[in-house]
Protein backbone atom coordinates (compact mmCIF):
# COMPACT_ATOMS: atom_id res chain seq x y z
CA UNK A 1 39.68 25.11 66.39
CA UNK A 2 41.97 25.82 63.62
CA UNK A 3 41.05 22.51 62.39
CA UNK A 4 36.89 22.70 62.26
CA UNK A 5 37.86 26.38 60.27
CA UNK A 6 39.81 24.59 58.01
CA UNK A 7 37.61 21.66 57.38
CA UNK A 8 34.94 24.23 57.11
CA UNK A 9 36.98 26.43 54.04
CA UNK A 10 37.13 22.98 52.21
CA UNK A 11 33.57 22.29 52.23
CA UNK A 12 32.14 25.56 51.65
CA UNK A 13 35.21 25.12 48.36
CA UNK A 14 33.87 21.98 47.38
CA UNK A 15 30.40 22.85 47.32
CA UNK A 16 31.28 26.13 45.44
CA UNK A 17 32.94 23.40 42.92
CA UNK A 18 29.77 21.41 42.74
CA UNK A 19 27.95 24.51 42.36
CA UNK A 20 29.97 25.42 39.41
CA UNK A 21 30.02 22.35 37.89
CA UNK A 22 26.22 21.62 37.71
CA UNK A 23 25.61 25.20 36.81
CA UNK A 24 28.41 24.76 33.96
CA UNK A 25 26.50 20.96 32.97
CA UNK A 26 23.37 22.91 32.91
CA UNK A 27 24.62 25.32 30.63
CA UNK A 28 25.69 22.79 28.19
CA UNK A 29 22.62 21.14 28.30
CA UNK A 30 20.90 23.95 27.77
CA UNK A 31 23.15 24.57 25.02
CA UNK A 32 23.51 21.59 23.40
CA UNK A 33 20.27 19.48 24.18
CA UNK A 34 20.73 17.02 21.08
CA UNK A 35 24.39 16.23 22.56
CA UNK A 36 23.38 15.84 25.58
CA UNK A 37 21.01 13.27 24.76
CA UNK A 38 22.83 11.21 22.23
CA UNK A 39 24.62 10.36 25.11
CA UNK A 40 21.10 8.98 26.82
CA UNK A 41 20.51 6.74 23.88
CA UNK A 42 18.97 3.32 24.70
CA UNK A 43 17.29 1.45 22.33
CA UNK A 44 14.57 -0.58 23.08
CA UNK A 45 14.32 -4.67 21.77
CA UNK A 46 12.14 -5.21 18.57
CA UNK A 47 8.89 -6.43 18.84
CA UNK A 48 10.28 -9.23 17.09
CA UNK A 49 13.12 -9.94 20.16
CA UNK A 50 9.82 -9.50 22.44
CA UNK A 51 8.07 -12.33 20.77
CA UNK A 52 5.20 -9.49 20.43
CA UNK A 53 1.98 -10.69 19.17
CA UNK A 54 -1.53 -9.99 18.12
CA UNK A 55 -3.96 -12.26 18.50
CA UNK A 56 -5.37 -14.66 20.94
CA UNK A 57 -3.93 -14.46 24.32
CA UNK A 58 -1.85 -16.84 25.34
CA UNK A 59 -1.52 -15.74 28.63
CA UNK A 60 2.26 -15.40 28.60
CA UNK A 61 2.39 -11.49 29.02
CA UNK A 62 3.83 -10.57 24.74
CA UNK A 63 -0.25 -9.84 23.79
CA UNK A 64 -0.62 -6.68 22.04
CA UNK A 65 -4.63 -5.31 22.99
CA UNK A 66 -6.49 -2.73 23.09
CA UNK A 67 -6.22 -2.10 26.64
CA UNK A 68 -2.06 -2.35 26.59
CA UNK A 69 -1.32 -1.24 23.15
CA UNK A 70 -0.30 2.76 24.27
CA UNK A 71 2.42 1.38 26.67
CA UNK A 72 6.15 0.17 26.42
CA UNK A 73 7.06 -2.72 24.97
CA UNK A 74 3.93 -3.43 23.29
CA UNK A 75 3.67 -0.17 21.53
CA UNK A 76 6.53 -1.39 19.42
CA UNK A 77 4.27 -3.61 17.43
CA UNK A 78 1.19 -1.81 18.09
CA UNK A 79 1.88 1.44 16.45
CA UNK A 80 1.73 -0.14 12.54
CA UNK A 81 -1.31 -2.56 13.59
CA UNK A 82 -3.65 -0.44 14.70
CA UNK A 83 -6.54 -1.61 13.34
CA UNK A 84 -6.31 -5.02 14.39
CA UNK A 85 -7.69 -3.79 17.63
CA UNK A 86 -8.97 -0.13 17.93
CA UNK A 87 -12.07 0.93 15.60
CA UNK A 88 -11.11 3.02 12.71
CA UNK A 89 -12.52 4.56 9.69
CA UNK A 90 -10.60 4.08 6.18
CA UNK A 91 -9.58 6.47 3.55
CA UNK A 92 -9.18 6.01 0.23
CA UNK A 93 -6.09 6.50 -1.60
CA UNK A 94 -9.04 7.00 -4.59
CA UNK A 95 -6.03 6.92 -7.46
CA UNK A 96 -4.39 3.61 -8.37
CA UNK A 97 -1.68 5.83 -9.70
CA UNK A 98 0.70 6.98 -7.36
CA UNK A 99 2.57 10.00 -7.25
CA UNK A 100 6.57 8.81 -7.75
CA UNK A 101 9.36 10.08 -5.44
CA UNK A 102 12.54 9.86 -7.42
CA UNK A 103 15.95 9.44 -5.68
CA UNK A 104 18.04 12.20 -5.42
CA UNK A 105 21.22 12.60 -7.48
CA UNK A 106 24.03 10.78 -6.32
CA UNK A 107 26.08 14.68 -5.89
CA UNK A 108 23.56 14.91 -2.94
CA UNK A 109 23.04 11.32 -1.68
CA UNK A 110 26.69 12.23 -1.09
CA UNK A 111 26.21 14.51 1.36
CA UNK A 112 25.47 12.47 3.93
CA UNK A 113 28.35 11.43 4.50
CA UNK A 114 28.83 15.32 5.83
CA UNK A 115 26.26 15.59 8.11
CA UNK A 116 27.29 17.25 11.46
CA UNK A 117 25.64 14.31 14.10
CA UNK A 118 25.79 14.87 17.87
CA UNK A 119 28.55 12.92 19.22
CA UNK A 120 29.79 11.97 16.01
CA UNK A 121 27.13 9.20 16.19
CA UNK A 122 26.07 7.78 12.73
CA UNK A 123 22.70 8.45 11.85
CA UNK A 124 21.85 4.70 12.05
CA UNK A 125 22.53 4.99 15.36
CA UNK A 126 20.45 7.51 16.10
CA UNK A 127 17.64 6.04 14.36
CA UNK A 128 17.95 2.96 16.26
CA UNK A 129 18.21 4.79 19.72
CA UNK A 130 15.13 6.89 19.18
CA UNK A 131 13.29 3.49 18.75
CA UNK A 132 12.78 4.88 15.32
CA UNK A 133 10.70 2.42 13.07
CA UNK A 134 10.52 4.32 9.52
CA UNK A 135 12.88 7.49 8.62
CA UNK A 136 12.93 8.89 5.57
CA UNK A 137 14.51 12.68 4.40
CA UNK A 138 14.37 14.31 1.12
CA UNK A 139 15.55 16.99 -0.40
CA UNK A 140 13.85 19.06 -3.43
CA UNK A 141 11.39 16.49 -3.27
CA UNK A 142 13.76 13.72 -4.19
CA UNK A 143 14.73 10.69 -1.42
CA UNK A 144 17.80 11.19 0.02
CA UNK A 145 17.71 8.29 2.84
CA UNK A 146 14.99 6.09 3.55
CA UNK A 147 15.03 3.61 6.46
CA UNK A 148 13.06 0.93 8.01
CA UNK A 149 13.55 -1.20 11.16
CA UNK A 150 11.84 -2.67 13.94
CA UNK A 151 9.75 -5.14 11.17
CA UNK A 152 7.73 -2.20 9.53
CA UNK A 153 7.69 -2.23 6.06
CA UNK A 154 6.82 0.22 3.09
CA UNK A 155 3.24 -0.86 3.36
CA UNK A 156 2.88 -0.64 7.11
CA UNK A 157 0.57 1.87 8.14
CA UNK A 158 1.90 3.40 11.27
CA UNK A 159 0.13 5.91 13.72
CA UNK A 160 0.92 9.18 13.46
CA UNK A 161 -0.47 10.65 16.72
CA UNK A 162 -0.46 14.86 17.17
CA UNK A 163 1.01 14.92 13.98
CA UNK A 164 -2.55 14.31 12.62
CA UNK A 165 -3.31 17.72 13.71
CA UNK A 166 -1.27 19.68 11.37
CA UNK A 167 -3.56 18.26 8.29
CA UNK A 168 -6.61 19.02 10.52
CA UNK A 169 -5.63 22.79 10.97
CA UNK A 170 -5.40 22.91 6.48
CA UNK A 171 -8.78 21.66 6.10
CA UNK A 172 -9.78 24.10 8.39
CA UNK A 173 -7.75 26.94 6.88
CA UNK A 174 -9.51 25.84 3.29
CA UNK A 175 -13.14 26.41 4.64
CA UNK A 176 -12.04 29.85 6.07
CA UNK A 177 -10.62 30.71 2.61
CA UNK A 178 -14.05 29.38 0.95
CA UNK A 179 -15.79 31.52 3.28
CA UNK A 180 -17.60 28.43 4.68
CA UNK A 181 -16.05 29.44 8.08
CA UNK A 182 -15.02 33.04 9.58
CA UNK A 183 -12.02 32.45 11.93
CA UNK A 184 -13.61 35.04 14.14
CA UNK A 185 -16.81 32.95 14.44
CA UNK A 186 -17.63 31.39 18.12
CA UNK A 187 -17.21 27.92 18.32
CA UNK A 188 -21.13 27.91 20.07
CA UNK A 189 -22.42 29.37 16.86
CA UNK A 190 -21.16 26.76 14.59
CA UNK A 191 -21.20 23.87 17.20
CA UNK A 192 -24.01 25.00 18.96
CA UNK A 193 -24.25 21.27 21.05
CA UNK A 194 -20.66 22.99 23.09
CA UNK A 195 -22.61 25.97 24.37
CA UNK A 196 -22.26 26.17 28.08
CA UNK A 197 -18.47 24.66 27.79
CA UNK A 198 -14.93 25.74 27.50
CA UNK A 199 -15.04 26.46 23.44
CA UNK A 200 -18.86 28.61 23.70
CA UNK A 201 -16.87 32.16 23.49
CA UNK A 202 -13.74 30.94 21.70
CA UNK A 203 -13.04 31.88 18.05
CA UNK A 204 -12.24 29.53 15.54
CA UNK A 205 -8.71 31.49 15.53
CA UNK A 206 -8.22 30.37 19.27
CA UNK A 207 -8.78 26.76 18.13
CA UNK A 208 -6.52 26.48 15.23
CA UNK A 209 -3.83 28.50 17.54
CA UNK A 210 -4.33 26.47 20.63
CA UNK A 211 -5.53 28.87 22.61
CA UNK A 212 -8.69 27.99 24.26
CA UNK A 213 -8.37 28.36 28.18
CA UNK A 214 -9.97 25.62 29.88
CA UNK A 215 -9.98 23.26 33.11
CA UNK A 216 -8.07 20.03 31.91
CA UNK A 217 -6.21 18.01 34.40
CA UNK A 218 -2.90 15.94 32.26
CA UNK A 219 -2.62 13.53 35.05
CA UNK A 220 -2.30 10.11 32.90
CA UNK A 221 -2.12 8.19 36.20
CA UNK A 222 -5.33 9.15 37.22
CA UNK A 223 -8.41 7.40 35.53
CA UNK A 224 -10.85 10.51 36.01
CA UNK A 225 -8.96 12.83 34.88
CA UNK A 226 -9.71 14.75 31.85
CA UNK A 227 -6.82 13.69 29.77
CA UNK A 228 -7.72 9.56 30.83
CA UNK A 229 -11.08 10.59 29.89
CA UNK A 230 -10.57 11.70 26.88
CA UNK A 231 -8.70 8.64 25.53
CA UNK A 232 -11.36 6.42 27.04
CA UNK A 233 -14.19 8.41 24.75
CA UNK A 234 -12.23 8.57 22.27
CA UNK A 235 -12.32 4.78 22.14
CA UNK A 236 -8.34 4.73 22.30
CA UNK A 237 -8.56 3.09 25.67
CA UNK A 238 -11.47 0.72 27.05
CA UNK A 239 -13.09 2.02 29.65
CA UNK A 240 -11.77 0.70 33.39
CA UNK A 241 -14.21 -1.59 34.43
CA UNK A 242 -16.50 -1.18 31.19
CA UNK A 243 -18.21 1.59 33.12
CA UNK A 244 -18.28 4.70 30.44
CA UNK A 245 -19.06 7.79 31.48
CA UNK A 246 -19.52 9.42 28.29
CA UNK A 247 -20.56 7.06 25.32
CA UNK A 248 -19.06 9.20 22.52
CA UNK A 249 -15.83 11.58 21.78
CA UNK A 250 -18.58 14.95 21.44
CA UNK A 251 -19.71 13.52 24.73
CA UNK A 252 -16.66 14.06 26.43
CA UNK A 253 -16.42 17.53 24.94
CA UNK A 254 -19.54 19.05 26.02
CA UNK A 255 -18.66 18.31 29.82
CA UNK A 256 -15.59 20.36 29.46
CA UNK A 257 -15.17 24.50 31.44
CA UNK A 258 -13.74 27.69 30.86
CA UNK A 259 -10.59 28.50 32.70
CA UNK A 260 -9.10 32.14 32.06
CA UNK A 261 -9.95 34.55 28.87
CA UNK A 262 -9.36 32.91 25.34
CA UNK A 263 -6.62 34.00 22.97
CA UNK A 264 -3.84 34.84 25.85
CA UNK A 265 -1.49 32.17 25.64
CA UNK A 266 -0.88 28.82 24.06
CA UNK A 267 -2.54 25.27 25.93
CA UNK A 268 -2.20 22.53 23.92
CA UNK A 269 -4.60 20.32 24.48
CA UNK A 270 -5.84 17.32 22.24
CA UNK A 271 -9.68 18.32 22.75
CA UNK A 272 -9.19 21.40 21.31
CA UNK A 273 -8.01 20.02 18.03
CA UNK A 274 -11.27 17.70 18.17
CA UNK A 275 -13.45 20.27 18.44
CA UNK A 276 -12.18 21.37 15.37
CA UNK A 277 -12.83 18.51 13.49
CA UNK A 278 -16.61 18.83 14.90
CA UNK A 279 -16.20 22.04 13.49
CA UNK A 280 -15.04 20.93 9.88
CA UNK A 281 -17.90 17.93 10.33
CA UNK A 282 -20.54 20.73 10.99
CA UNK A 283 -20.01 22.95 8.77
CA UNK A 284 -18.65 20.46 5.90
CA UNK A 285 -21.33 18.98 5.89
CA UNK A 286 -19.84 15.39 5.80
CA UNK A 287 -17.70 13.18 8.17
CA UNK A 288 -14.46 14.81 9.18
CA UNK A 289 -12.72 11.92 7.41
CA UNK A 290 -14.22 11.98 4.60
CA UNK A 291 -13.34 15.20 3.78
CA UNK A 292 -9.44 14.70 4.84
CA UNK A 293 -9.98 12.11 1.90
CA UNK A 294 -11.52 14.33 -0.72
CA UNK A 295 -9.60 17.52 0.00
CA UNK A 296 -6.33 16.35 0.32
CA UNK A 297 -5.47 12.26 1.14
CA UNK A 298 -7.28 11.62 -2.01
CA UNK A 299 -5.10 13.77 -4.36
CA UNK A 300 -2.04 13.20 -3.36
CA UNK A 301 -1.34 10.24 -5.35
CA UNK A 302 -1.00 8.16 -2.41
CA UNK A 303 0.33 4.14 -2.55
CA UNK A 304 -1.54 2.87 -0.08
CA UNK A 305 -5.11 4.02 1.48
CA UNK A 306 -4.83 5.40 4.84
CA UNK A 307 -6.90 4.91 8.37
CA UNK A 308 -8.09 6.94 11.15
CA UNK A 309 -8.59 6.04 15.13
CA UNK A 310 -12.54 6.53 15.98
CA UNK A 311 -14.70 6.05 18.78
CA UNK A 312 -18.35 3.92 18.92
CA UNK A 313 -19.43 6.56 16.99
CA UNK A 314 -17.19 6.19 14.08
CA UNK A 315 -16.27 10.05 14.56
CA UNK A 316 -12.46 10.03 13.60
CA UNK A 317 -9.50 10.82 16.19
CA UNK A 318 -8.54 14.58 14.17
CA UNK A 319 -6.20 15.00 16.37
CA UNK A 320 -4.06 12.07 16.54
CA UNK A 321 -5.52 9.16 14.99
CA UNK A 322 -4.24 9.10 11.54
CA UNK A 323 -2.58 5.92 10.16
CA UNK A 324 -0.25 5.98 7.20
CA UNK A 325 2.44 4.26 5.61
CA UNK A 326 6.08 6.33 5.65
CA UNK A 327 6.04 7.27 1.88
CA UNK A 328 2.88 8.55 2.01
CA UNK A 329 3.01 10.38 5.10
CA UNK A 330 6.01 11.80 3.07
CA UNK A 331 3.67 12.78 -0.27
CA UNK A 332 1.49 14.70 2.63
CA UNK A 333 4.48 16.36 3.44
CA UNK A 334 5.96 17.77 0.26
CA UNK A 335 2.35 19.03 -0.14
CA UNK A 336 3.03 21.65 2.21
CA UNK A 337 6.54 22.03 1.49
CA UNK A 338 5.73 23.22 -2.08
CA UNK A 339 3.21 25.59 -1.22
CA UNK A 340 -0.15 23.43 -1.62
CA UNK A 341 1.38 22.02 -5.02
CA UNK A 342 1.52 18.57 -5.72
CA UNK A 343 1.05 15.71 -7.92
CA UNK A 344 0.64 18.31 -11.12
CA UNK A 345 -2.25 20.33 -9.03
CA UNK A 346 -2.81 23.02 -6.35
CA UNK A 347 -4.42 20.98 -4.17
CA UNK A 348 -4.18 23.38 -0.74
CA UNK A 349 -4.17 27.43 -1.76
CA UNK A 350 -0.61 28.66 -1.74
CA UNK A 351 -1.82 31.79 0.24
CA UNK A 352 -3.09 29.31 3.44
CA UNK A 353 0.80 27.89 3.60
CA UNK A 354 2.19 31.22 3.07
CA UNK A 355 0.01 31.75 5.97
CA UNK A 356 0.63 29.46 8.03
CA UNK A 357 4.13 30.12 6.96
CA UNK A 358 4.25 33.21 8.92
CA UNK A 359 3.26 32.00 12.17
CA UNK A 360 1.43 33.25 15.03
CA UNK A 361 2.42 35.20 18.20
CA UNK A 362 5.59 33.90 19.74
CA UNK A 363 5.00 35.53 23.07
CA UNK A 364 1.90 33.37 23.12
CA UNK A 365 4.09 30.10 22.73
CA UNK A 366 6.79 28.59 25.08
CA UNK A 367 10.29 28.33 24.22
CA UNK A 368 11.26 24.84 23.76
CA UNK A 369 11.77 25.47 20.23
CA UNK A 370 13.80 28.44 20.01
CA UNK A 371 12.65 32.31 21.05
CA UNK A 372 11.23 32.91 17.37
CA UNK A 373 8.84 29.88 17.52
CA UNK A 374 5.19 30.08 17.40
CA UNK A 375 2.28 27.79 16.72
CA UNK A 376 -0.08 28.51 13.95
CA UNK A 377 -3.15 26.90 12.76
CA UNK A 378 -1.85 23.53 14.45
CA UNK A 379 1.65 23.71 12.87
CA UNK A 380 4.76 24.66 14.76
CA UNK A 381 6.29 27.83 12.98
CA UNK A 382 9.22 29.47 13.42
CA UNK A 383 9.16 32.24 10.56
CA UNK A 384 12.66 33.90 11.17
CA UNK A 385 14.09 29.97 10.77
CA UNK A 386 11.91 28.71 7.78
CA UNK A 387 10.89 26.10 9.41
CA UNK A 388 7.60 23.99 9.72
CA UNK A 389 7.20 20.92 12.42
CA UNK A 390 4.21 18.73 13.34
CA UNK A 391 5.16 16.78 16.43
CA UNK A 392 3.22 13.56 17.89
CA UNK A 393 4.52 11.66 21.32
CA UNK A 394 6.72 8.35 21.32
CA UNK A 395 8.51 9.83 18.55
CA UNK A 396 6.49 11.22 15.62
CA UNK A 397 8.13 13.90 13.34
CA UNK A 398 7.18 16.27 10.48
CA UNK A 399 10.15 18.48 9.87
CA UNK A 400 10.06 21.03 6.68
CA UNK A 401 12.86 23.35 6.04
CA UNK A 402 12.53 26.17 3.10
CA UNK A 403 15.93 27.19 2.98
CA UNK A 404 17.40 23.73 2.31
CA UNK A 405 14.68 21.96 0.47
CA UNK A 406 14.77 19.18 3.16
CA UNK A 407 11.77 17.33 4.81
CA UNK A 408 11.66 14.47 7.32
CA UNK A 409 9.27 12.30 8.30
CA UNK A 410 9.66 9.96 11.42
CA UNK A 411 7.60 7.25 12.55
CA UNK A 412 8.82 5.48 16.08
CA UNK A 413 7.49 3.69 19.28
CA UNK A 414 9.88 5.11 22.17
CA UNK A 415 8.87 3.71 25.32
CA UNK A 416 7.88 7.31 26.56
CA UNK A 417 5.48 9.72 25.17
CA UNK A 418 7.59 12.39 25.58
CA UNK A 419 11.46 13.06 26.60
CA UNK A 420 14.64 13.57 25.57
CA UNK A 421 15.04 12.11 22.93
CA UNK A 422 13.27 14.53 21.26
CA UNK A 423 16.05 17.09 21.47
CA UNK A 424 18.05 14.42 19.47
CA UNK A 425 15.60 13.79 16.71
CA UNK A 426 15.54 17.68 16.17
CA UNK A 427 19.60 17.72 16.28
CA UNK A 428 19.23 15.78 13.12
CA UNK A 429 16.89 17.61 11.82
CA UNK A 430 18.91 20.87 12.00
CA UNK A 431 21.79 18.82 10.76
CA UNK A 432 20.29 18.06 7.49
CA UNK A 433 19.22 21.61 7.04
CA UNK A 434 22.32 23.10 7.81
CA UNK A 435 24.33 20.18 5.36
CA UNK A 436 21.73 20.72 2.78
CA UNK A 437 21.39 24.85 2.99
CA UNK A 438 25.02 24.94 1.91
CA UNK A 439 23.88 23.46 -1.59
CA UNK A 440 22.14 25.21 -4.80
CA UNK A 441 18.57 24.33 -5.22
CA UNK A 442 18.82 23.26 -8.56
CA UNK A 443 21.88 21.19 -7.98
């Protein structure tokens, strides 16, 4: 008897000890997410090492299509040769002149050497394990570090996913300042074909904020759900067994309903940010990418011409199918980051990035990125940090900082759409900031 109580004190002990542990692990997780998953790194083989391909198939499994080219390992070619097999709709770079982007001063090329890494991992490293394919950060405008693996090139126009509807939200934000939109218009009113769906009673606010309460099932898995759906209309996917059930993108978004009241709290949901490039179509007056092109892609002094995803229609993926090479994804970039300014012109308002600037509600918005985050007119905000980020799965990242002067731009093909190695890609991210904040401006 004195035994089983003795044998029973040990285990109730040990599982207090595992208790402790996990809940102490947990905590420095929580903590210290980047750290946590430097230690997950894994890269994944070039395309090159997979023998990847595009062309006709040979019928040894390394084909890149159109029905495979969203999934691991044939995403790692597919993502800069996307219009070898999707339909897409070009835009003009319009200049032959492009805008330069000077290297930075050898005083701050220097710090680099001082950035504060998780792990004490090199930032090659890093780049590699996020399956990163193009990485470039600047400071003040100037190039600090620019890298490029996995075969892409300066001219390789890569996809930029979600990130796509950051540039979306401006356009919108410049019709509301030209009074061709009211943010507290219905959607039905200006898009009067989604009457009877989700977006009827929802404000043009609720769409730029991500805030439209519908039914949408994110089941990938599942070919009738709404998220398979909308890829399949969206002409990102074929259709499983050629049988559409909507022949167009606007198709798709008529059919969708009305969950809960509007404006309450944040859903992201790729629709939503395509209803709001019917929107800008609408009341534009022109196709959505055409105006990207003469508002802003046009202006920026860009090196190469740029692409966009569309469906049978030729209406253009606004939120996520924009295709651009790393340098000029960067010009996009230090558009916002100086305030609309760029290329010797204010080509975006400086009041709609001081507004966006501020960000929305962050009660509305979940945590993930810190208790002061928010989303605003399709950005990620957090105000009290200074920060602006435009995020896209498999690995796309827009970071701007206004205290250091530092912007990032990351293209990659990580086998997932989304996971940890996020938390690492925005470790470095902070680590730049908080190397670069320590340094004048003007130095």
């Amino acid at each position: 008897m004195h035994k089983r109580a003795n044998w029973k004190i040990r285990l109730r002990w040990a599982s207090l000890s595992l208790i402790v542990t996990i809940g102490i692990l947990l905590l420095w997780v929580y903590q210290k997410p980047g750290q946590f998953a430097g230690m997950l790194l894994d890269p994944s083989p070039t395309a090159a090492e997979l023998n990847l391909y595009i062309g006709p198939d040979k019928q040894d499994g390394n084909a890149v299509t159109w029905a495979n080219w969203m999934q691991a390992p044939f995403n790692r070619l597919a993502f800069r040769r996307i219009s070898d097999f999707l339909n897409t709709v070009p835009i003009s770079r319009v200049s032959d002149k492009a805008a330069s982007l000077e290297t930075a001063p050898l005083n701050q090329t220097a710090l680099l050497n001082d950035l504060d890494l998780p792990n004490d991992l090199s930032l090659d490293v890093i780049l590699k394990g996020t399956d990163t394919d193009a990485f470039i950060a600047l400071k003040d405008g100037k190039v600090l570090v620019e890298h490029y693996f996995n075969g892409q090139r300066p001219e390789s126009k890569h996809i930029m996913m979600s990130v796509t509807k950051s540039f979306t939200g401006i356009i919108a934000e410049m019709m509301i300042l030209e009074g061709l939109l009211d943010e507290n218009e219905l959607i039905g009113n200006i898009v009067p074909e989604l009457e009877n769906t989700a977006f009827a009673d929802a404000t043009l606010r609720n769409v730029l904020d991500m805030e439209v309460s519908m039914v949408f099932d994110e089941t990938y898995a599942d070919p009738s759900s709404d998220i398979s759906q909308f890829i399949y209309a969206s002409g990102l996917l074929p259709w499983p067994d050629d049988q559409a059930e909507f022949d167009s993108l606007y198709g798709f978004l008529s059919s969708l309903k009305k969950k809960d009241a509007h404006g309450r709290e944040f859903q992201y949901t790729t629709a939503t940010t395509e209803v709001l490039g019917w929107v800008i179509t609408k009341r534009g007056g022109k196709p959505f990418q055409q105006q990207f092109e003469e508002r802003i892609y046009g202006r920026i002094g860009a090196e190469y011409d740029a692409y966009f995803a569309a469906d049978t229609q030729n209406v253009a993926v606004a939120g996520g199918g924009l295709s651009v090479t790393l340098r000029d994804m960067a010009r996009l970039v230090l558009l916002v980051a100086n305030d609309g300014f760029w290329n010797g012109q204010q080509i975006v308002p400086q009041a709609i990035i001081q507004k966006i600037k501020q960000g929305g509600d962050p009660s509305h918005f979940p945590d993930f990125l810190g208790e002061s985050a928010s989303y605003k007119s399709q950005w990620y905000v957090d105000a009290a940090q200074g920060t602006l980020r435009a995020l896209g799965i498999h690995g796309q990242e827009i970071f701007i900082d206004s205290v250091s002067g530092i912007v990032i731009v990351q293209q990659s093909s990580h086998p997932d759409a989304v996971g940890m190695y996020s938390f690492l890609s925005w470790a470095l991210q902070d680590a730049f900031a908080k190397t670069y904040s320590k340094t004048p401006l003007n130095e």
